[in-house]
N, C-alpha and C. Protein backbone atom coordinates (compact mmCIF):
# COMPACT_ATOMS: atom_id res chain seq x y z
N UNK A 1 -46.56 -12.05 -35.56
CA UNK A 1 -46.74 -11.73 -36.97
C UNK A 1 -46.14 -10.35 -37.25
N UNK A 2 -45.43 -10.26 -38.45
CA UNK A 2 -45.27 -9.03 -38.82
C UNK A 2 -45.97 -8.24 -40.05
N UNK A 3 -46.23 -7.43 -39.94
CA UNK A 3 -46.95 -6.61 -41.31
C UNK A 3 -45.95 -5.69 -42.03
N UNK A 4 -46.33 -6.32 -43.74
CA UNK A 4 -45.31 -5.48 -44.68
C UNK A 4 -46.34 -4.76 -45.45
N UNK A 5 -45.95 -3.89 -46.38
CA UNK A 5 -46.45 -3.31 -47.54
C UNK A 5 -45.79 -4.02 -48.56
N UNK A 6 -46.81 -4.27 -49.70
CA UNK A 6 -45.93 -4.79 -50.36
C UNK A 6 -46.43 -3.98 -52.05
N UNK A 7 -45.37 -3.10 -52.60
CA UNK A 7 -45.88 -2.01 -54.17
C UNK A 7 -45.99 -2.71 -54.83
N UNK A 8 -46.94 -2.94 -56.39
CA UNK A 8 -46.93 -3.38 -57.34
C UNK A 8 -46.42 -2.46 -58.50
N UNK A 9 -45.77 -3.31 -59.38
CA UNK A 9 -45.47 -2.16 -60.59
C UNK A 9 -45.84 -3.17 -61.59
N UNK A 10 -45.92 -2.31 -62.57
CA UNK A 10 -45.85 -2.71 -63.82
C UNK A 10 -46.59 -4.12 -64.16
N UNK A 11 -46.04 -5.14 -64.55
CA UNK A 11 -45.99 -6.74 -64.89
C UNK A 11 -46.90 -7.04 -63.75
N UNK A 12 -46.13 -7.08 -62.69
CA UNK A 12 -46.70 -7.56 -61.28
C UNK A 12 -48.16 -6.74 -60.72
N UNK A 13 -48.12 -5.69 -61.14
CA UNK A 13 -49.94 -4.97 -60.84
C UNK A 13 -50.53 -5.80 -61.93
N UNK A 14 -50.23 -5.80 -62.79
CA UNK A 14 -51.13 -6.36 -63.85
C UNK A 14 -51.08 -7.92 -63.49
N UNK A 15 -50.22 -8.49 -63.01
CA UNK A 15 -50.43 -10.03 -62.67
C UNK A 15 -51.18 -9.80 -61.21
N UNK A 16 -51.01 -8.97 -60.39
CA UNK A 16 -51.63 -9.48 -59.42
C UNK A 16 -53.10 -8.43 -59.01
N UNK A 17 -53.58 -7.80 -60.45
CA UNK A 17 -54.75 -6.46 -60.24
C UNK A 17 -54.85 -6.00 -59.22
N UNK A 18 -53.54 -5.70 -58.34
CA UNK A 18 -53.63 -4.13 -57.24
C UNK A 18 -52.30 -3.74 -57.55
N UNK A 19 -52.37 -2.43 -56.79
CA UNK A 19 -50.83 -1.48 -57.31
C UNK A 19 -50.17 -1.73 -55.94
N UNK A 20 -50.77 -2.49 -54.71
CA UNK A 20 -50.22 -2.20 -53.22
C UNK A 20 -50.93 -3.26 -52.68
N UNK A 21 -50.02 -4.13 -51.85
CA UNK A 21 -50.75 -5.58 -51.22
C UNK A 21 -50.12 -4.88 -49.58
N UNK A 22 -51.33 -5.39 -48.23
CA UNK A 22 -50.34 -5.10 -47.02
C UNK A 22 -50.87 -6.82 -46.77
N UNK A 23 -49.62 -7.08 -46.36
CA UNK A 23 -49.54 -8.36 -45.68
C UNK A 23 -49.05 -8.94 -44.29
N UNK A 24 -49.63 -9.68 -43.75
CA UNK A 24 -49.29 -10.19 -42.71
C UNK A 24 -47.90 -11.61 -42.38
N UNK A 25 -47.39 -11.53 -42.19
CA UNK A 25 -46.38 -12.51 -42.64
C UNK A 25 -45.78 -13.28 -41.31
N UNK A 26 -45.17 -14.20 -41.43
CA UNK A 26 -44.32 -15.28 -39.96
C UNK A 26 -42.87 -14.11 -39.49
N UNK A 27 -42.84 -14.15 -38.66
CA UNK A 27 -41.50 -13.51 -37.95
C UNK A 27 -40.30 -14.25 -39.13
N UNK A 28 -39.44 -13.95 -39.37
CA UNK A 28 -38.44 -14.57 -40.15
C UNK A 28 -38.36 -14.55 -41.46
N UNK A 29 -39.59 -14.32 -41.63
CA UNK A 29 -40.05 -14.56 -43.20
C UNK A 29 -38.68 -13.95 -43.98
N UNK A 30 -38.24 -13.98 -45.26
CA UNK A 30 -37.39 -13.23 -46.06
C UNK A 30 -37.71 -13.17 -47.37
N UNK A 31 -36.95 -12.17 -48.05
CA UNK A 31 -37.59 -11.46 -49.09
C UNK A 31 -37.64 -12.22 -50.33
N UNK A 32 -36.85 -13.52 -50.49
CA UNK A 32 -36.99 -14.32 -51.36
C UNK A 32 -38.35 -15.05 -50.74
N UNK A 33 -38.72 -15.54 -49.75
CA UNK A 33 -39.93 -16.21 -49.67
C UNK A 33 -41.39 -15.61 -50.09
N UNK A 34 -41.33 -13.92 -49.64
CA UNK A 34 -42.21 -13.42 -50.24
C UNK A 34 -42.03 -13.44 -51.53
N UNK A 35 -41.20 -12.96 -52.43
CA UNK A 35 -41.48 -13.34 -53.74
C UNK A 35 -41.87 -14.35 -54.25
N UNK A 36 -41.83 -15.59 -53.40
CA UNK A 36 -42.34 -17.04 -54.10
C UNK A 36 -43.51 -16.64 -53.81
N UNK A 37 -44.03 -16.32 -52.82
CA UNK A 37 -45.60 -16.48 -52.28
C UNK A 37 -46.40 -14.97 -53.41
N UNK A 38 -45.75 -14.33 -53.75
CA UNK A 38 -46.10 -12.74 -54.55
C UNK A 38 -46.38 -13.87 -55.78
N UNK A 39 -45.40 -14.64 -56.52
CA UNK A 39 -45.51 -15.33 -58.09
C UNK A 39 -46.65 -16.61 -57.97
N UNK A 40 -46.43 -17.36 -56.74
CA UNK A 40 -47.66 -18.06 -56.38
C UNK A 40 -49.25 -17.36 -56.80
N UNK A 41 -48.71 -16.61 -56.34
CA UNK A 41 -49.96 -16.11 -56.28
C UNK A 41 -50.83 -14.98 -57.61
N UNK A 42 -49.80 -14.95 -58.72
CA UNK A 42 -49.89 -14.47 -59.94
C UNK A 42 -50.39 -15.75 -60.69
N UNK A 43 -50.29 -17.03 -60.35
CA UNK A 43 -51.09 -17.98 -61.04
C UNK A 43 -49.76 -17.95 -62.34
N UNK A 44 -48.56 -18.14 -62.24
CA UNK A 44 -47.81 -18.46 -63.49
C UNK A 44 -47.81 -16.89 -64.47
N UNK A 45 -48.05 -15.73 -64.45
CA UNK A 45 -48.35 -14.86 -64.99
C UNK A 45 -47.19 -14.44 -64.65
N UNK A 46 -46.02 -14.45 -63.93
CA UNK A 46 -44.72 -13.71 -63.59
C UNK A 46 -43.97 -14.89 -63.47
N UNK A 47 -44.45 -16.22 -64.72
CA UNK A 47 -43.17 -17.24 -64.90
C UNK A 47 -42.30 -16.40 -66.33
N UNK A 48 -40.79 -16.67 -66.13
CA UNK A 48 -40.14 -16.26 -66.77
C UNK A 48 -39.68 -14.50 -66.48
N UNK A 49 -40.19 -13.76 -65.68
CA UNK A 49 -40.31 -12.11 -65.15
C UNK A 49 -39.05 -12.23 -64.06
N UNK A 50 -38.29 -11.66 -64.44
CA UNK A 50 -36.76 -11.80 -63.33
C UNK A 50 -37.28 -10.30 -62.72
N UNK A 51 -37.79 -10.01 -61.59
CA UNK A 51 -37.87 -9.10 -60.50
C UNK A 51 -36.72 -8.48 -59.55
N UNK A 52 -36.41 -7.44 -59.50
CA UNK A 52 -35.55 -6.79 -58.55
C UNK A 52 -36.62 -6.55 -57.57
N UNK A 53 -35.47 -6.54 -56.19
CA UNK A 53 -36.37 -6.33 -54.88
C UNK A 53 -35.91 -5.17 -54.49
N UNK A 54 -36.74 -4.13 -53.94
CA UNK A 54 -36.44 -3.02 -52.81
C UNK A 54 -37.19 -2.90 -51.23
N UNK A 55 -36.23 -2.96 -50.57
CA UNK A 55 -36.75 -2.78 -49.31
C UNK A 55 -36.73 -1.84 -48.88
N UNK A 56 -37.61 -0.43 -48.43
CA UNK A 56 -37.80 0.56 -48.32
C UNK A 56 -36.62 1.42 -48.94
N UNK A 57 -37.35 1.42 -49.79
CA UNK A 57 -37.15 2.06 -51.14
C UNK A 57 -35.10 1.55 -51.20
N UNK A 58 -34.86 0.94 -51.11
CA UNK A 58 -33.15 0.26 -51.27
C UNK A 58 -33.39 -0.81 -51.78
N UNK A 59 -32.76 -0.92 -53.22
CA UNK A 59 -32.65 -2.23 -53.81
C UNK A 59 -31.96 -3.16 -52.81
N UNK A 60 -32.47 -4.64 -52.56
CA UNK A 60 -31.51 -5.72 -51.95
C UNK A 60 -30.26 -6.40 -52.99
N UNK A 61 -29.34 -6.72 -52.81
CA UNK A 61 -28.88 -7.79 -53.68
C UNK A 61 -29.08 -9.21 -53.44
N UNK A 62 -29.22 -9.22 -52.17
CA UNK A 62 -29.16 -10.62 -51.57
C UNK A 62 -30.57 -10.80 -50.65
N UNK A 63 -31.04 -12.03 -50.30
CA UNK A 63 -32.05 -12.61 -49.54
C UNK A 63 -31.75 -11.71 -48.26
N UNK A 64 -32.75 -11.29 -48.04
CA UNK A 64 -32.87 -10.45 -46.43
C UNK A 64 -33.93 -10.81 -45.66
N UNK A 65 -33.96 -10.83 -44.42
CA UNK A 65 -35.23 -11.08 -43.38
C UNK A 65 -36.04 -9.78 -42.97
N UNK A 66 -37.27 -10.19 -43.30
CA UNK A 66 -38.28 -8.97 -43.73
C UNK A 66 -38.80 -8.40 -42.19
N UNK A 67 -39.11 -6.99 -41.72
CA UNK A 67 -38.87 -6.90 -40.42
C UNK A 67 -40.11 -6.12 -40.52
N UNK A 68 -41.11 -5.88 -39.43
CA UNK A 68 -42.14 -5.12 -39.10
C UNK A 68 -42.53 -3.99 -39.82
N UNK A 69 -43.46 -3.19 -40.61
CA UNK A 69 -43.50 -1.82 -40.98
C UNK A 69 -43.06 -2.18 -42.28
N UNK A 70 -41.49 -2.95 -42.82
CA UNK A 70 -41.25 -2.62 -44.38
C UNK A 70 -41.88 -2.48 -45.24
N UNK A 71 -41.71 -1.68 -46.18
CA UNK A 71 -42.38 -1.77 -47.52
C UNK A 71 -41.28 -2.33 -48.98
N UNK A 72 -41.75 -3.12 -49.36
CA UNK A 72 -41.27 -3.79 -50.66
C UNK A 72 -41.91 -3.59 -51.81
N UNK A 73 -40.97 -3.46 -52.14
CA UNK A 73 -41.44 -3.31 -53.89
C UNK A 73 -40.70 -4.55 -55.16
N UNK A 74 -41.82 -5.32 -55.47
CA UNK A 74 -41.11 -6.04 -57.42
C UNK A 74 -41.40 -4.93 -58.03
N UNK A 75 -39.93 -5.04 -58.73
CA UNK A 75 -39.63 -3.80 -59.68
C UNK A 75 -39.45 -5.05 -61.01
N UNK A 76 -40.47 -5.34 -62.02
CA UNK A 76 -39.50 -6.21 -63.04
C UNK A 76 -38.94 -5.09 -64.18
N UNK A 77 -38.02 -5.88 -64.95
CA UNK A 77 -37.53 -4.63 -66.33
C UNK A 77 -37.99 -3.93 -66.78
N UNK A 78 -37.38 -2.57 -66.99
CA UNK A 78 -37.83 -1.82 -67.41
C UNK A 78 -38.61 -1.83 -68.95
N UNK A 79 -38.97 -1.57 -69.96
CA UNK A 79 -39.11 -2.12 -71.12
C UNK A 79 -40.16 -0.62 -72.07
N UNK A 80 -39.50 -0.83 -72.96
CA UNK A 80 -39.64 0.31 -73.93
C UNK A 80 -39.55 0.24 -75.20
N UNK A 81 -39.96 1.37 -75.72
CA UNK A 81 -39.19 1.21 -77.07
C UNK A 81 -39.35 2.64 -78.21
């Protein structure tokens, strides 16, 4: 098993009421799978929320395999006004 950190911001603290999840995860796991299992687990509350990923503290562009220690962060849009 590997253990991640995983930050909440914004949308996603409020969908998932903590600011910081640590999780235990399968060897292999990758960063698109955690995000399914992160929106799973918002109960539909981050349907339609397009999320950027960072893997210690570096935005990804692409699906990456999540490795021991990382910390991740959903970053969704910024939004203002």
């Amino acid at each position: 098993m590997i253990q991640v950190k995983v930050k909440c911001f914004s949308q996603v603290q409020y969908a998932l009421g903590v600011n910081e999840l640590s999780l235990e995860l399968e060897p292999g796991t990758t960063s698109a799978e955690l995000e399914e299992l992160v929106r799973n687990t918002a109960q539909g509350k981050l349907d339609g929320v397009i999320l950027r990923i960072a893997v210690n503290q570096k935005y990804v562009p692409v699906e990456i395999e999540l490795k021991d220690g990382d910390e991740i962060a959903f970053i969704p849009p910024v939004q203002g006004g």
